[in-house]
N, C-alpha and C. Protein backbone atom coordinates (compact mmCIF):
# COMPACT_ATOMS: atom_id res chain seq x y z
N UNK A 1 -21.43 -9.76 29.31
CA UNK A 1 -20.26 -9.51 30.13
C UNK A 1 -19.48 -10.80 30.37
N UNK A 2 -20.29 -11.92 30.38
CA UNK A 2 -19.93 -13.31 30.90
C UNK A 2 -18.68 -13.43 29.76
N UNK A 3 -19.20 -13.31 28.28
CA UNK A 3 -18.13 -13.52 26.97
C UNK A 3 -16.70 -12.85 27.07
N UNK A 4 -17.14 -11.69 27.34
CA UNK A 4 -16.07 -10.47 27.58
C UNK A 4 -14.86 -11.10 28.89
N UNK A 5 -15.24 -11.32 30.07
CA UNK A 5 -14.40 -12.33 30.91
C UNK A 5 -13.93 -13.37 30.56
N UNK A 6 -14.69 -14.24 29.62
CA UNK A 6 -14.27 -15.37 29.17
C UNK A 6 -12.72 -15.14 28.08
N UNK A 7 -13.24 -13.80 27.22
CA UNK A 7 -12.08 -14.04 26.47
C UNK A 7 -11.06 -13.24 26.90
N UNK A 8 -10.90 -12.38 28.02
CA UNK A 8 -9.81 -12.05 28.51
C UNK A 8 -9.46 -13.02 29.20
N UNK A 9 -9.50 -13.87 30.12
CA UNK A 9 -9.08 -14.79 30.75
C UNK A 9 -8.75 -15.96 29.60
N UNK A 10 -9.10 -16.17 28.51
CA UNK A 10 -8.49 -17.14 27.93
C UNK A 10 -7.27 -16.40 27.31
N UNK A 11 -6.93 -14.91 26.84
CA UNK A 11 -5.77 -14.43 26.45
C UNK A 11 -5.00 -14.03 27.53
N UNK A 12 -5.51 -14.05 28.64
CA UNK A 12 -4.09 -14.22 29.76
C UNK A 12 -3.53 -15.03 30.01
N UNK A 13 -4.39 -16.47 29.63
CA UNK A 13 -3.74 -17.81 29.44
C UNK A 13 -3.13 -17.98 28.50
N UNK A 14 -2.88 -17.79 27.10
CA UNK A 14 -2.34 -17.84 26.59
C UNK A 14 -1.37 -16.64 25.79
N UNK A 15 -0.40 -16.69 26.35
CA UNK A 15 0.42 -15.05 25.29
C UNK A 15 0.92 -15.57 24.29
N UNK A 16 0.92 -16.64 23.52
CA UNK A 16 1.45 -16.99 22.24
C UNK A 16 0.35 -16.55 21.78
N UNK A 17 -1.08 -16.65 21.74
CA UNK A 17 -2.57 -16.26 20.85
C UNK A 17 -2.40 -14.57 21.01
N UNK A 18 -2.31 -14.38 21.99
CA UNK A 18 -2.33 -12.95 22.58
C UNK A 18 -1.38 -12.05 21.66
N UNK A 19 -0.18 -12.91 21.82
CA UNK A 19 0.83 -12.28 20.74
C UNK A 19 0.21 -12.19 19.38
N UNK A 20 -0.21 -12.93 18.97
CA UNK A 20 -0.83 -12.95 17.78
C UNK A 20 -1.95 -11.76 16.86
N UNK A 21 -2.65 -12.17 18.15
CA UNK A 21 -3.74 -11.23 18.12
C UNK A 21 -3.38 -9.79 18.00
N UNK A 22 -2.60 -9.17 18.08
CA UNK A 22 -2.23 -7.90 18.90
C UNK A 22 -1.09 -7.95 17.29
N UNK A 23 -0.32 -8.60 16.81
CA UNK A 23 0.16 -8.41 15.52
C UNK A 23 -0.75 -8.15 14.54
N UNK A 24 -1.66 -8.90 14.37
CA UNK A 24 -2.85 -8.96 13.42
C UNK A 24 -3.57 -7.61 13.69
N UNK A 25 -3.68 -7.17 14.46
CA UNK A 25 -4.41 -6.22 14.87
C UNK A 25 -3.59 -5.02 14.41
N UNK A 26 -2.00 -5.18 14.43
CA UNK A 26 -1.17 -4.08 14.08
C UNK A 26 -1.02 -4.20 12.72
N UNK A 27 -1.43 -5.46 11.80
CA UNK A 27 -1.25 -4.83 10.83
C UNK A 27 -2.35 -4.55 10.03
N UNK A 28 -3.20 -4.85 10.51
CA UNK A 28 -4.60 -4.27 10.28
C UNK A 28 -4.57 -2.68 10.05
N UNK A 29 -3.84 -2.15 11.23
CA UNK A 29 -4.11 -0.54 11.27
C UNK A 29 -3.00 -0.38 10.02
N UNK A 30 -1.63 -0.72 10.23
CA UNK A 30 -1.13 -0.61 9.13
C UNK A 30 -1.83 -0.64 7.69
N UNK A 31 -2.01 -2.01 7.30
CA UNK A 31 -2.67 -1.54 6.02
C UNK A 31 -3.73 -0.84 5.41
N UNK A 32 -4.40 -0.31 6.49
CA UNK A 32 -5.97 0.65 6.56
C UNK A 32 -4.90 1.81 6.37
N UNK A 33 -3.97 2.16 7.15
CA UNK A 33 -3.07 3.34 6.99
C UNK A 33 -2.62 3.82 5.05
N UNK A 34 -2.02 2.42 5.02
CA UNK A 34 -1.72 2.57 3.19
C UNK A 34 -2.89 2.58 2.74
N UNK A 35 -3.80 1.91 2.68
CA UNK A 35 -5.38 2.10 1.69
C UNK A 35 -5.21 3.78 2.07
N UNK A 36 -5.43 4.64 3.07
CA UNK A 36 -5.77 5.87 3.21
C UNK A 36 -4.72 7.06 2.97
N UNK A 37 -3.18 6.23 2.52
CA UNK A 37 -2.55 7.10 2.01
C UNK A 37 -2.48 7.22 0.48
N UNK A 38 -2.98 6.03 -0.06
CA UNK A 38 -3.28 5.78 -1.52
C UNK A 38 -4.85 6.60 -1.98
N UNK A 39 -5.42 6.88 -1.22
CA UNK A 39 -6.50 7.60 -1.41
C UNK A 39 -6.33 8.96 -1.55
N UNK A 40 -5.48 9.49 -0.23
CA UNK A 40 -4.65 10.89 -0.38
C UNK A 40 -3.77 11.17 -1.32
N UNK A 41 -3.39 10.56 -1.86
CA UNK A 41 -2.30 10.33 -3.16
C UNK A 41 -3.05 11.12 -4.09
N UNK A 42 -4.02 9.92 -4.65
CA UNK A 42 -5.33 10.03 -5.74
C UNK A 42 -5.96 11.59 -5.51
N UNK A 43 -6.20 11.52 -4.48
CA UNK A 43 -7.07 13.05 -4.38
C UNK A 43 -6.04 14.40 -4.77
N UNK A 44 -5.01 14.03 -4.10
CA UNK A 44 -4.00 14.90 -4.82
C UNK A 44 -3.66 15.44 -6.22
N UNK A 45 -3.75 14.13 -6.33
CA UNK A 45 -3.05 13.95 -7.92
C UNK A 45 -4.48 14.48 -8.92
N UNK A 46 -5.59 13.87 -8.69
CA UNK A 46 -6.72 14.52 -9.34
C UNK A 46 -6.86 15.95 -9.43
N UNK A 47 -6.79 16.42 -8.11
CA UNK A 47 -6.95 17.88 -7.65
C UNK A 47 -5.92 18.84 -8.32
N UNK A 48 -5.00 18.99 -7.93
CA UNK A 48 -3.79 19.44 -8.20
C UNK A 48 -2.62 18.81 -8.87
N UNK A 49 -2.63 18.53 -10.28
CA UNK A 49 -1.50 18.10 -10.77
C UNK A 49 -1.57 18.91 -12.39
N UNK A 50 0.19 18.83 -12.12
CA UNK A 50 0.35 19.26 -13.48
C UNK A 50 1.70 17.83 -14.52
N UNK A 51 0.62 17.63 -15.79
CA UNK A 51 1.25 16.27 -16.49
C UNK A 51 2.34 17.12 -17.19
N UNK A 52 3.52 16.22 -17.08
CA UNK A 52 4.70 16.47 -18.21
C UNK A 52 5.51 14.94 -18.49
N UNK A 53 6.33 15.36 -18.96
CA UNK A 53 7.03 13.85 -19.92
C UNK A 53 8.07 14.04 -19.06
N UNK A 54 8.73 12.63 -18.85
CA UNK A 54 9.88 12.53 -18.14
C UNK A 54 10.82 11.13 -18.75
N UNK A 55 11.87 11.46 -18.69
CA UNK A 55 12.91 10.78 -19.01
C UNK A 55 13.22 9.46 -18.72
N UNK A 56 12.87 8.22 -19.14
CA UNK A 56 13.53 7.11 -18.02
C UNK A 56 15.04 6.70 -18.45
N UNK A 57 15.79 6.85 -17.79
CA UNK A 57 17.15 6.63 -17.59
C UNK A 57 17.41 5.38 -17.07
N UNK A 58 16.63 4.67 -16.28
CA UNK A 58 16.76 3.35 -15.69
C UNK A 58 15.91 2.58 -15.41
N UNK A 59 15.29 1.27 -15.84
CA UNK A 59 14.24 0.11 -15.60
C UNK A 59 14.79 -0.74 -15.11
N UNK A 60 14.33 -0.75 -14.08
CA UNK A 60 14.45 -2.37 -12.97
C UNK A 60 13.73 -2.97 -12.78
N UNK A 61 13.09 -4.39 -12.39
CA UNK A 61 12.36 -5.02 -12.35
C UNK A 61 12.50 -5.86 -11.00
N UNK A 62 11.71 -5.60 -9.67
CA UNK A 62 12.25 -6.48 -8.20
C UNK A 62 11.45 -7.60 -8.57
N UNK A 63 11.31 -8.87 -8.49
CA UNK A 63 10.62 -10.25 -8.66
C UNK A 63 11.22 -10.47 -7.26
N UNK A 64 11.16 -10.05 -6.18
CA UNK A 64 11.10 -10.54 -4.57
C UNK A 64 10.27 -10.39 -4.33
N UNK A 65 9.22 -11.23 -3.72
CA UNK A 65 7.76 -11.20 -4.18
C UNK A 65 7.01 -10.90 -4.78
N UNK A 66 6.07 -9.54 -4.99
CA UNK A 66 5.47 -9.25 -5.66
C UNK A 66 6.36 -8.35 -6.50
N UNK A 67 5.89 -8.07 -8.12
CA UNK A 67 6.45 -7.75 -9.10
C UNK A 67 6.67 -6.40 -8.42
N UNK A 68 8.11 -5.90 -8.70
CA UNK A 68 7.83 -4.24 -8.54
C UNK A 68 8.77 -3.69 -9.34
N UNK A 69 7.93 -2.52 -10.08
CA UNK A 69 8.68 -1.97 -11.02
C UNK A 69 9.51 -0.84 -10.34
N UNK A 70 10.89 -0.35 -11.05
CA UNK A 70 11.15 0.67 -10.55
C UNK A 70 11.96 1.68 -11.79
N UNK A 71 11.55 2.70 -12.00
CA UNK A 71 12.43 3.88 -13.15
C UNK A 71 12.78 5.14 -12.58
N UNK A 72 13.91 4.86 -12.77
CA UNK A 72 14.63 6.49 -12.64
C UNK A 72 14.58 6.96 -13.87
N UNK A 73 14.02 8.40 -13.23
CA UNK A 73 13.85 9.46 -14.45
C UNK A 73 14.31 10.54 -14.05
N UNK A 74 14.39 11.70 -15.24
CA UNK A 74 14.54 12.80 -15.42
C UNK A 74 13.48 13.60 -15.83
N UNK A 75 12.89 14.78 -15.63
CA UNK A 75 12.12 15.24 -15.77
C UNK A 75 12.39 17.43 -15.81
N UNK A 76 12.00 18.18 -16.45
CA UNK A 76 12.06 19.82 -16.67
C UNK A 76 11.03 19.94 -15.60
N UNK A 77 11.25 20.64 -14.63
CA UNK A 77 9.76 21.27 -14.33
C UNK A 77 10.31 22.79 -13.78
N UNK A 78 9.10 23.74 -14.14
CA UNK A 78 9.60 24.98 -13.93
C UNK A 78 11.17 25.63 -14.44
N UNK A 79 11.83 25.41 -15.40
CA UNK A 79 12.52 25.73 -15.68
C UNK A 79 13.89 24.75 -15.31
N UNK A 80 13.87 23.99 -14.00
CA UNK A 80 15.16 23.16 -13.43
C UNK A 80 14.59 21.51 -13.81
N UNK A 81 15.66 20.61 -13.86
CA UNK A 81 16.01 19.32 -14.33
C UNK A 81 15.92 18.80 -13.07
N UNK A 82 15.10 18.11 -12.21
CA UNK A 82 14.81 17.28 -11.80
C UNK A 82 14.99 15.60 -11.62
N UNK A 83 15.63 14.46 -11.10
CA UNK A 83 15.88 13.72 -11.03
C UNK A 83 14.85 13.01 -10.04
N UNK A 84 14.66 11.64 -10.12
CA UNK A 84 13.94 10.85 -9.02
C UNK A 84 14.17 9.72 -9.67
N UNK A 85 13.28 8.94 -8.63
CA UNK A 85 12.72 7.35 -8.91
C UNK A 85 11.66 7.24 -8.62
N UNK A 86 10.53 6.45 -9.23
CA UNK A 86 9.50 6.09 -8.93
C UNK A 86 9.43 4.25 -8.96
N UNK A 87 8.73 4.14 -8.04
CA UNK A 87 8.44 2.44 -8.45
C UNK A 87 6.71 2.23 -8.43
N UNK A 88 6.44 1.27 -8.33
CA UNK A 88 4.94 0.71 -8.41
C UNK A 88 4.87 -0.80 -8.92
N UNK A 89 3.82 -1.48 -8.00
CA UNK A 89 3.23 -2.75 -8.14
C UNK A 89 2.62 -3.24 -9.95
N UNK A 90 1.73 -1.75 -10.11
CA UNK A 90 1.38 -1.69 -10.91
C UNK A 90 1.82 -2.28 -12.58
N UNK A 91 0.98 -3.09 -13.11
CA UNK A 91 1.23 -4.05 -14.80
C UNK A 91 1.31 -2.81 -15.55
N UNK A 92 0.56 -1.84 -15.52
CA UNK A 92 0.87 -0.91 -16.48
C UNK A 92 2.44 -0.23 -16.84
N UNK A 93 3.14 -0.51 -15.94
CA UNK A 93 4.66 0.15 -16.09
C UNK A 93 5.37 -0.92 -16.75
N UNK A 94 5.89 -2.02 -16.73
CA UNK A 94 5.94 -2.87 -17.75
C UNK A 94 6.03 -2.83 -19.08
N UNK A 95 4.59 -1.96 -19.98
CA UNK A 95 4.83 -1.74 -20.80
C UNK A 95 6.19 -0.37 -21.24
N UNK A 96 6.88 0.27 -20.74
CA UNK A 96 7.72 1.07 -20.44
C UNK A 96 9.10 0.77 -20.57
N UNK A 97 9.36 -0.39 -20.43
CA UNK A 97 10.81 -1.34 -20.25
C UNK A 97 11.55 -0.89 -21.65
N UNK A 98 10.83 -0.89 -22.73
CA UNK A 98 11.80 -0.64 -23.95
C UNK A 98 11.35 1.24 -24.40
N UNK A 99 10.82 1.86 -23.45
CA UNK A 99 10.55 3.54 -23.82
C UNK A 99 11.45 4.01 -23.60
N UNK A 100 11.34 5.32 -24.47
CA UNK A 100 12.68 6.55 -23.51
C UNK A 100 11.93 7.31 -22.46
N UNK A 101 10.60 7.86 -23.14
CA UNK A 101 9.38 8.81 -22.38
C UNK A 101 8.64 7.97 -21.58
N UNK A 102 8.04 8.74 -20.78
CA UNK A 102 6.24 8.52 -19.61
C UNK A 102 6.13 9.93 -19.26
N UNK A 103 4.85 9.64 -19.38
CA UNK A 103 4.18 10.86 -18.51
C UNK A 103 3.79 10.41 -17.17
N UNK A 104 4.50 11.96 -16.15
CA UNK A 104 4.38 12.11 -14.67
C UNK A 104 3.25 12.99 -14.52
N UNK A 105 2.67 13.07 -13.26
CA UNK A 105 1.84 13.99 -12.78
C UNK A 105 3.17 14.63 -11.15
N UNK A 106 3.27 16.03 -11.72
CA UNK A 106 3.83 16.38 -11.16
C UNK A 106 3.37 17.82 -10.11
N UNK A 107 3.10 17.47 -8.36
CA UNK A 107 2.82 18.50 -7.52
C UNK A 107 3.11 19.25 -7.45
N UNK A 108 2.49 21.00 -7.74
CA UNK A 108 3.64 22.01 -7.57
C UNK A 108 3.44 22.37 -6.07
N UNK A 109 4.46 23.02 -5.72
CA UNK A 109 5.20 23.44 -4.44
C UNK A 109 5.73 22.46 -3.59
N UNK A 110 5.87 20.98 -4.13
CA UNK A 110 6.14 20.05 -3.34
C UNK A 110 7.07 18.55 -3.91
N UNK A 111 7.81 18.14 -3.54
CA UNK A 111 8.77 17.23 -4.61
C UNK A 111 8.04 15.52 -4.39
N UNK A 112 6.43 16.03 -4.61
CA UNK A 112 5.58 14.76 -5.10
C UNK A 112 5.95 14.70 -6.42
N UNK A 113 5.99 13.52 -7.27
CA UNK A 113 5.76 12.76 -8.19
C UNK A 113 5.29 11.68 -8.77
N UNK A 114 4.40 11.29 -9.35
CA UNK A 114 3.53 9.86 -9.81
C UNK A 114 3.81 10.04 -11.14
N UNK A 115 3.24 8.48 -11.16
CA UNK A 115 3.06 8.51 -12.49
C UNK A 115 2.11 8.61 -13.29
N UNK A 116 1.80 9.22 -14.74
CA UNK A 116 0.22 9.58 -14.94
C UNK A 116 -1.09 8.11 -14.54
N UNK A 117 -0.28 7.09 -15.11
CA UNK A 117 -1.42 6.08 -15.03
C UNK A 117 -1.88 5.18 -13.79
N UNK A 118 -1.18 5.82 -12.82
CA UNK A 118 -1.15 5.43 -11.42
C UNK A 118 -2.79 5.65 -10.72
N UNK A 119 -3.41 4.45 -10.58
CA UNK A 119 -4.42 5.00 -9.47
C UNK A 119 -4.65 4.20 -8.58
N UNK A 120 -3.27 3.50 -8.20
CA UNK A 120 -3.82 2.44 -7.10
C UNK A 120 -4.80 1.67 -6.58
N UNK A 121 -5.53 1.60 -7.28
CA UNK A 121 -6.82 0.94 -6.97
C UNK A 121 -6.86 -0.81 -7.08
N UNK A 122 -6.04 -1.11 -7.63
CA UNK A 122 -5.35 -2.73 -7.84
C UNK A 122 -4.99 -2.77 -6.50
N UNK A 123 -3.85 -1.92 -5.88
CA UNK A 123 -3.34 -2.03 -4.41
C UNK A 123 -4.14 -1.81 -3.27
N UNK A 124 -4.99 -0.97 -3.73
CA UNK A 124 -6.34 -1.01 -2.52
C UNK A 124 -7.05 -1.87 -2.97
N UNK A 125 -7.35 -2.87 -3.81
CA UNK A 125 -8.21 -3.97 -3.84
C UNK A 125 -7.16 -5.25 -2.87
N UNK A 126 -6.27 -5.48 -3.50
CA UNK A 126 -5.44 -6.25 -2.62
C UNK A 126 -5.25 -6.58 -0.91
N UNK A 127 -5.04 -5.18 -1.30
CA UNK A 127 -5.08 -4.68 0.88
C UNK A 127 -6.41 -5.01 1.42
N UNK A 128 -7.41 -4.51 1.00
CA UNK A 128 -8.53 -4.39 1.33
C UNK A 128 -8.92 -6.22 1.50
N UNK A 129 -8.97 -7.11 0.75
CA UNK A 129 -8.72 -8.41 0.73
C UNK A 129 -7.93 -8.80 1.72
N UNK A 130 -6.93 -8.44 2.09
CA UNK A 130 -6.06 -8.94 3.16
C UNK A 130 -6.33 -8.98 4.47
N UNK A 131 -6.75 -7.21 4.38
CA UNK A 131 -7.53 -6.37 5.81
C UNK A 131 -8.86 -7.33 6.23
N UNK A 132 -9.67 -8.07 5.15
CA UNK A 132 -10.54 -8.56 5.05
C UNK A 132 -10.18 -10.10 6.18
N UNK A 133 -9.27 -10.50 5.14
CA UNK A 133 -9.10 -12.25 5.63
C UNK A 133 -8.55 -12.02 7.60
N UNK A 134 -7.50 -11.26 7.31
CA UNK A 134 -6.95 -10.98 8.63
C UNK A 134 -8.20 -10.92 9.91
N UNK A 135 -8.95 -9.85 9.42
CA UNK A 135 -10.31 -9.29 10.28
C UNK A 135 -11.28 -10.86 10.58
N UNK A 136 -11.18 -11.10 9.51
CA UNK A 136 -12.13 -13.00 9.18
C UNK A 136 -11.54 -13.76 10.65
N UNK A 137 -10.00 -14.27 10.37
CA UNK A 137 -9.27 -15.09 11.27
C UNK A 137 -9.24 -14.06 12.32
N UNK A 138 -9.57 -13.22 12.71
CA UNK A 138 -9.40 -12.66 14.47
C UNK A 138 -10.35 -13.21 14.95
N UNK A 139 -11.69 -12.74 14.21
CA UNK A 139 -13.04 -13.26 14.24
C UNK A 139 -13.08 -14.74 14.62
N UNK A 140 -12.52 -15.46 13.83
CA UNK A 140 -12.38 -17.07 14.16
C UNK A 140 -11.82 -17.09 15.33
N UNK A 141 -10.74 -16.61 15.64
CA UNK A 141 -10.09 -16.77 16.77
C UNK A 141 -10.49 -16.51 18.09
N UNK A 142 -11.61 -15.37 18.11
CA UNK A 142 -12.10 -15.11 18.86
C UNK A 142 -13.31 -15.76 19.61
N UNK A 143 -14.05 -16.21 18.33
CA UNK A 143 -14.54 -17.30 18.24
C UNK A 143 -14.47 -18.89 19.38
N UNK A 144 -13.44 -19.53 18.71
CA UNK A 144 -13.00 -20.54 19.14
C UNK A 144 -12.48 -20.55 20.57
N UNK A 145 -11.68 -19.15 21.41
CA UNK A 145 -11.15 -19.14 22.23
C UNK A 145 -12.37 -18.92 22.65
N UNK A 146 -13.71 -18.30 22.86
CA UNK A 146 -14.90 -18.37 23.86
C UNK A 146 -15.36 -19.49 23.80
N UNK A 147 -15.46 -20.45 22.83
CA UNK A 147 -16.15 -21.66 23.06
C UNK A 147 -15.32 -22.49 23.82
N UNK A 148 -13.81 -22.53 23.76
CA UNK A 148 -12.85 -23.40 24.43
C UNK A 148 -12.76 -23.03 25.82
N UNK A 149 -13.29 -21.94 26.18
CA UNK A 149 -13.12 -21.47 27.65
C UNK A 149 -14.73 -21.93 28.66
N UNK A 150 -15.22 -22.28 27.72
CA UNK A 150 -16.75 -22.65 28.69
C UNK A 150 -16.73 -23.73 29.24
């Protein structure tokens, strides 16, 4: 209990750490949020998908930080012509830059779309690393502020 007093009273002393703490902490839940929507994705897409070929009409390439691809396509499904965009982190789209075709995995009853070779698992390794270091430095922090308060 003694620890537990100690480190609330050292984060009432300080709201710049406090601030901190409480960001880190938000994006913690945040990126646990994306790992678990990239999982729901996957399960989706395993479960229920139907593959067809789709059109790319447009390749972009964002280099603002991390690489991100992006293609607008065209795609038939059920009889109507379909339009979107998809993007992704993912090296595998890349090879695509000089195609006309890709294959989508496309949701029926719902205007989901991926792409077939999509399984995020590069992006949940990433996050998961991040979620990691972040969780590490609270730990430190938490750390240091009980020993500095004795």
């Amino acid at each position: 209990m003694k620890l537990l007093e100690i480190i609330v009273a050292f984060f009432n002393n300080n709201i710049e750490v406090t601030i901190a703490v409480l960001i880190m902490l938000l994006t913690v839940i945040l990126l646990s949020e994306w790992v678990e929507r990239n999982h729901y994705k996957l399960k989706i897409k395993e479960e229920v998908k139907e593959i067809t070929e789709a059109t790319i009409i447009n390749f972009r390439v964002s280099d603002i930080g991390p690489i991100r691809y992006v293609m607008d396509i065209k795609y038939e499904y059920q009889g109507e012509i379909h339009k979107g965009s998809l993007s992704t982190y993912g090296k595998f789209a890349s090879k695509y830059r000089d195609k006309d075709n890709i294959k989508i995995v496309v949701i029926p009853n719902s205007n989901m779309v991926f792409f077939y070779e999509e399984s995020w698992k590069e992006i949940n390794q990433y996050l998961m690393v991040t979620i990691c270091e972040i969780v590490f430095i609270l730990v430190a922090a938490v750390t240091v502020a009980s020993c500095n308060c004795l």
